[in-house]
C-alpha atoms as a PDB file:
ATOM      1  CA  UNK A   1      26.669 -11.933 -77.001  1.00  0.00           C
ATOM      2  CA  UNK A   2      26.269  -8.313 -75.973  1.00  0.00           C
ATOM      3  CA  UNK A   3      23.961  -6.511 -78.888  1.00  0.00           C
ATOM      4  CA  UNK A   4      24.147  -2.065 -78.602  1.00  0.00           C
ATOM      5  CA  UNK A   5      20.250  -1.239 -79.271  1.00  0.00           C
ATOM      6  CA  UNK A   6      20.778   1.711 -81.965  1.00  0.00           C
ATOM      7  CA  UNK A   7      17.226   4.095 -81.885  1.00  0.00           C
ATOM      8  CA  UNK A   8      15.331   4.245 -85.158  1.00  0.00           C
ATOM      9  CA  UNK A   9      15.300   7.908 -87.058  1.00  0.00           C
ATOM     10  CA  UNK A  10      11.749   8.175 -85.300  1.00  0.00           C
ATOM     11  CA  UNK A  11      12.911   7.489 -81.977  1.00  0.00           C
ATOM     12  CA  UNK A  12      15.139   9.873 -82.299  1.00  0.00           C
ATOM     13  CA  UNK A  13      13.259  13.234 -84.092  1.00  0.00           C
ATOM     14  CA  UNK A  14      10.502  12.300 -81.212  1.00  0.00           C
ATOM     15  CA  UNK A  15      12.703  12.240 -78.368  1.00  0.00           C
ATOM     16  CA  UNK A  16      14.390  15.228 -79.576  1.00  0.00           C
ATOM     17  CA  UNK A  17      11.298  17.023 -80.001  1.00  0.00           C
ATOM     18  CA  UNK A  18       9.469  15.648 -76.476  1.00  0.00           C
ATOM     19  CA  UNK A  19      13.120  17.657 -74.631  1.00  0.00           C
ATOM     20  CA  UNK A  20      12.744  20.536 -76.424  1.00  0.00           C
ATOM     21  CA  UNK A  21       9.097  20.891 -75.757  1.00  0.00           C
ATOM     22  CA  UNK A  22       9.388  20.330 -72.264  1.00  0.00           C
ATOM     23  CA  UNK A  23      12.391  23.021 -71.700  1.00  0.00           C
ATOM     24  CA  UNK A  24      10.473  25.117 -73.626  1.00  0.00           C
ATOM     25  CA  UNK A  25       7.430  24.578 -71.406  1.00  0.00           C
ATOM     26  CA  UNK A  26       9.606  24.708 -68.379  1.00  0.00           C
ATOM     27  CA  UNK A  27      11.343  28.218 -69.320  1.00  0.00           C
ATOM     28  CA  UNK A  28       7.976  30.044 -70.448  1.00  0.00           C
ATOM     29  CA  UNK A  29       5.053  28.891 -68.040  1.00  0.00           C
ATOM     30  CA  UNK A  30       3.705  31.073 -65.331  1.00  0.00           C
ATOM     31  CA  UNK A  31       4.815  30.786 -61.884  1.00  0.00           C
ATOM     32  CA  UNK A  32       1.336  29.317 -60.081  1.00  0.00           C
ATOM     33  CA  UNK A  33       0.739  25.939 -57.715  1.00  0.00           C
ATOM     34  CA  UNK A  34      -0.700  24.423 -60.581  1.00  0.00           C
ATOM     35  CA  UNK A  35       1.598  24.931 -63.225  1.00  0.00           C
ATOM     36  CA  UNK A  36       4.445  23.830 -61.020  1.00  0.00           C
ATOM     37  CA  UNK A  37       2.503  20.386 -60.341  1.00  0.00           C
ATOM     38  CA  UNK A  38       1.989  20.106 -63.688  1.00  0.00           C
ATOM     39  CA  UNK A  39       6.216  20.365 -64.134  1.00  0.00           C
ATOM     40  CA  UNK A  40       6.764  17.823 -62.170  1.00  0.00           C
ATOM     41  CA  UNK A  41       4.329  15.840 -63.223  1.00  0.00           C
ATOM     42  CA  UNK A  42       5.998  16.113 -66.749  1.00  0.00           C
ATOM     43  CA  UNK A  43       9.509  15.797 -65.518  1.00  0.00           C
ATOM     44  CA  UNK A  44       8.517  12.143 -63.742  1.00  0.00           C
ATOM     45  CA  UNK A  45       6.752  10.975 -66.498  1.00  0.00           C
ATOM     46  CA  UNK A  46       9.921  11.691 -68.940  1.00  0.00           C
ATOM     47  CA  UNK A  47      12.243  10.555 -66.094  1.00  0.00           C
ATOM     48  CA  UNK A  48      10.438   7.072 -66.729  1.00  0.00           C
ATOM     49  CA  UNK A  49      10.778   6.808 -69.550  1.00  0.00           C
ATOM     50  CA  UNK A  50      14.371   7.660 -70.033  1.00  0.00           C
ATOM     51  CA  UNK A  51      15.396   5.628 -67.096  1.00  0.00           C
ATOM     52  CA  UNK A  52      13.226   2.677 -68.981  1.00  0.00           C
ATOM     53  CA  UNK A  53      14.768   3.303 -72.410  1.00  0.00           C
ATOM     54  CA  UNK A  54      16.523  -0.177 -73.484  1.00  0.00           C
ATOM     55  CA  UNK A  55      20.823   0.200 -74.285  1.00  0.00           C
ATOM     56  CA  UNK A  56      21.117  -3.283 -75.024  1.00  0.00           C
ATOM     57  CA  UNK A  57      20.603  -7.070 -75.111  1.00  0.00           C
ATOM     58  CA  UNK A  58      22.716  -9.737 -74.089  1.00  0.00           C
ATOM     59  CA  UNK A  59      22.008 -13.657 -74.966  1.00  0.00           C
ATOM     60  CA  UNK A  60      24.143 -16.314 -73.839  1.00  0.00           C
ATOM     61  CA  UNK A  61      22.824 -20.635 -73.497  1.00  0.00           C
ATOM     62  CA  UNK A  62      20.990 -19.981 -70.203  1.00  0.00           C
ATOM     63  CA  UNK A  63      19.293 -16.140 -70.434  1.00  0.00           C
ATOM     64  CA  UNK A  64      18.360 -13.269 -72.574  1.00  0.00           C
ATOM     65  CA  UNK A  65      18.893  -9.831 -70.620  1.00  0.00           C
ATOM     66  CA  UNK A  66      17.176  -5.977 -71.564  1.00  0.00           C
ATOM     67  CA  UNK A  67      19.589  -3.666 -69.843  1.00  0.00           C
ATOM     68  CA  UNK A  68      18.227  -0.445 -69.556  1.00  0.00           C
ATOM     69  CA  UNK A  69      19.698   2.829 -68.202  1.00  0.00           C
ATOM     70  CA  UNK A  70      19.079   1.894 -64.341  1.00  0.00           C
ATOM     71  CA  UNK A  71      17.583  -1.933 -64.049  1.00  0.00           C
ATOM     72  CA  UNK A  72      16.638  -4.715 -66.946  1.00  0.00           C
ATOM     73  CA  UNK A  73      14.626  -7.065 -67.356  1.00  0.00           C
ATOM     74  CA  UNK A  74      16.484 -11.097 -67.612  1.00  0.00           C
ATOM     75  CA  UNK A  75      14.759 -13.783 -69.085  1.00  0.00           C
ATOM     76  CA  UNK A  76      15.313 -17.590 -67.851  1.00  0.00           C
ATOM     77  CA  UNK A  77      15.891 -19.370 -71.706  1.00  0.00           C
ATOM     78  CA  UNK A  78      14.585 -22.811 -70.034  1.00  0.00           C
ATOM     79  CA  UNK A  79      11.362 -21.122 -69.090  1.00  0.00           C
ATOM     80  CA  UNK A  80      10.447 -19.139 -72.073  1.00  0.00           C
ATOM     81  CA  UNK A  81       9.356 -19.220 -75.935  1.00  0.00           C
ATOM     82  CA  UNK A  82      10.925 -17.357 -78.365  1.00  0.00           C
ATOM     83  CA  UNK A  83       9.941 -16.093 -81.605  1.00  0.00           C
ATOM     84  CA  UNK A  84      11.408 -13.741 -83.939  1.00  0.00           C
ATOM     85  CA  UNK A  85       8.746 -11.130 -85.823  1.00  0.00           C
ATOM     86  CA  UNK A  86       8.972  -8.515 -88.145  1.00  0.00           C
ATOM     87  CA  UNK A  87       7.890  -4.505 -88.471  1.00  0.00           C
ATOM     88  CA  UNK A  88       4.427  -6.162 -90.483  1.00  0.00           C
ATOM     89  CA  UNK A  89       3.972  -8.233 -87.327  1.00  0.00           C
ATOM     90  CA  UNK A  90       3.358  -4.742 -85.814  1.00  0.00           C
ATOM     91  CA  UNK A  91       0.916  -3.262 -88.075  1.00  0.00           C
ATOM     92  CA  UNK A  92      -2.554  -2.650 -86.348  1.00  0.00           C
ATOM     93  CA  UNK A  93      -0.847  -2.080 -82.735  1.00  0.00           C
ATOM     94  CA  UNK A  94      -2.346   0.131 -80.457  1.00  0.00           C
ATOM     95  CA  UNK A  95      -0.587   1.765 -77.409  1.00  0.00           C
ATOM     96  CA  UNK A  96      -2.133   0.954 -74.651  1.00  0.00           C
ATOM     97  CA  UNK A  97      -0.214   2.591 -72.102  1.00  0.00           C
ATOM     98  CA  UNK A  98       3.093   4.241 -72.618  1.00  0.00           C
ATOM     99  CA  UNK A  99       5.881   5.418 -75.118  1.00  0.00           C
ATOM    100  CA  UNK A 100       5.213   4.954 -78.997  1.00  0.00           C
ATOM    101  CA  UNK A 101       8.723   6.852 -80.027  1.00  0.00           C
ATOM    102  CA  UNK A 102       9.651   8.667 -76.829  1.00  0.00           C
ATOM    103  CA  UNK A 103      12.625   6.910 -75.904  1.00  0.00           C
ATOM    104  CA  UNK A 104      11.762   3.968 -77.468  1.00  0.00           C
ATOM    105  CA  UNK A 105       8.345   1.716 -77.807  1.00  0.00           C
ATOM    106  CA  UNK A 106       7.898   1.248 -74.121  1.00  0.00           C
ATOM    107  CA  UNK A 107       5.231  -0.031 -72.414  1.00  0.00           C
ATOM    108  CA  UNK A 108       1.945  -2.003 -73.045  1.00  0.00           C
ATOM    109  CA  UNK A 109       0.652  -2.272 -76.817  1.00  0.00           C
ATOM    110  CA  UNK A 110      -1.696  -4.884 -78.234  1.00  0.00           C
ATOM    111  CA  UNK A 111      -2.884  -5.809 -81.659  1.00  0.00           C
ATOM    112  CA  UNK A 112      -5.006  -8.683 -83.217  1.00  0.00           C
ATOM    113  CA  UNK A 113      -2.562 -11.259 -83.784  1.00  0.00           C
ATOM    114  CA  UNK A 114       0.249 -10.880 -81.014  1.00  0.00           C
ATOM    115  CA  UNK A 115      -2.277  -9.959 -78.274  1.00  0.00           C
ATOM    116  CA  UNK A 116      -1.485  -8.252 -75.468  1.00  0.00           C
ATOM    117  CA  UNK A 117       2.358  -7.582 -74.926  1.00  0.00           C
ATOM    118  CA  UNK A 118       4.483  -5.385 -73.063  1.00  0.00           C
ATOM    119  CA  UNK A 119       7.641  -4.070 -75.552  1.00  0.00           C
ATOM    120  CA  UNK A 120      10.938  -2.675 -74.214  1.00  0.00           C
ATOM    121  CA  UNK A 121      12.273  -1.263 -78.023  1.00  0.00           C
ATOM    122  CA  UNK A 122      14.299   1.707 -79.649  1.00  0.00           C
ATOM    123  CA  UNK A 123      13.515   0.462 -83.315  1.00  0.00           C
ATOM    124  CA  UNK A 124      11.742  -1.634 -85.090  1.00  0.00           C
ATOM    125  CA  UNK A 125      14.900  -4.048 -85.906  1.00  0.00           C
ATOM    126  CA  UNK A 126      15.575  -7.181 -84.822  1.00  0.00           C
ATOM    127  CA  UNK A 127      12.087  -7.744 -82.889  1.00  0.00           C
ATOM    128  CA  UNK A 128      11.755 -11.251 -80.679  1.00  0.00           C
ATOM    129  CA  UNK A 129       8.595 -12.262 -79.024  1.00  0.00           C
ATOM    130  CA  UNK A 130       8.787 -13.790 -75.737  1.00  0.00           C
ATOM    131  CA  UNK A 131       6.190 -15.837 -74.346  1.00  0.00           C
ATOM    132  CA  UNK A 132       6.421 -16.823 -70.447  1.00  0.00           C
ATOM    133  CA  UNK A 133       5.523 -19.790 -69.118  1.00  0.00           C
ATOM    134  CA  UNK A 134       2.991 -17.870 -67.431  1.00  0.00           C
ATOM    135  CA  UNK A 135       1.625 -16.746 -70.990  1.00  0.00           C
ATOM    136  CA  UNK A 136       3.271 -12.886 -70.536  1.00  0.00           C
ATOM    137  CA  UNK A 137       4.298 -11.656 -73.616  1.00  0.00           C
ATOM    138  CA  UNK A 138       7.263  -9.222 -74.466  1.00  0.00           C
ATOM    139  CA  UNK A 139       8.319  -7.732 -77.624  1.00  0.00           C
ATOM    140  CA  UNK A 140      12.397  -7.116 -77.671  1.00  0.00           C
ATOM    141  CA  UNK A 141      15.046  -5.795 -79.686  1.00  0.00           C
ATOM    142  CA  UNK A 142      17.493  -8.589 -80.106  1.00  0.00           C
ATOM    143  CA  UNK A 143      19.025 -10.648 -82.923  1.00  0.00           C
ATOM    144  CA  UNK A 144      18.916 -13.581 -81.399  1.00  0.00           C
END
């Protein structure tokens, strides 16, 4: 079952924002060595996380699969745990490293009860944690 990952209103507004700012930043800074590192600094960081953004998931007996705009992430069902949490699962979370809107909730977060966990999300819908054998843990958008 193939499920579309729909952004949150959030998501959205900070996305749109982040572009804007960054043309804007792009069209008006002054031409120096620095400033152009500092471009492309910005422009890889945003190409990250666009090219990490999650479009959907699809579950079938034997896997559960992130696709994202270039890559995914598949998950062997016979070698994980799975279990479904809410938004108030969430509350307390602290970004460690990565995107809290900008194409998503991407990268690592942690909070008291879940722990550490890396989350590949565009809203806060439909949230599965996975727990590897290994003891990873992964926060999802999927209705399984």
């Amino acid at each position: 079952m193939k499920h579309f990952i729909k952004p949150d209103l959030f998501t959205t507004i900070v996305s749109i924002v982040c572009i804007v700012g960054i043309v804007f930043l792009i069209m008006t800074i002054e031409p120096a060595l620095l400033s152009y590192a500092i471009i492309l600094f910005i422009i890889f960081v945003t190409a990250y996380f666009v090219i990490k953004m999650p479009i959907y998931s699809y579950v079938d007996k034997d896997k559960i699969i992130i696709k994202q705009l270039v890559g995914g992430k598949t998950f062997n069902r016979d070698s994980i745990y799975t279990q479904k949490i809410s938004y108030k699962d969430l509350k307390g979370t602290i970004r460690l490293f990565g995107s809290g809107g900008f194409c998503g909730y991407i990268g690592w977060f942690s909070n008291s009860t879940l722990g550490k966990f890396y989350m590949i999300a565009s809203n806060k819908k439909d949230l599965l944690l996975i727990t590897t054998v290994s003891g990873k843990k992964y926060v999802i958008n999927c209705p399984l």
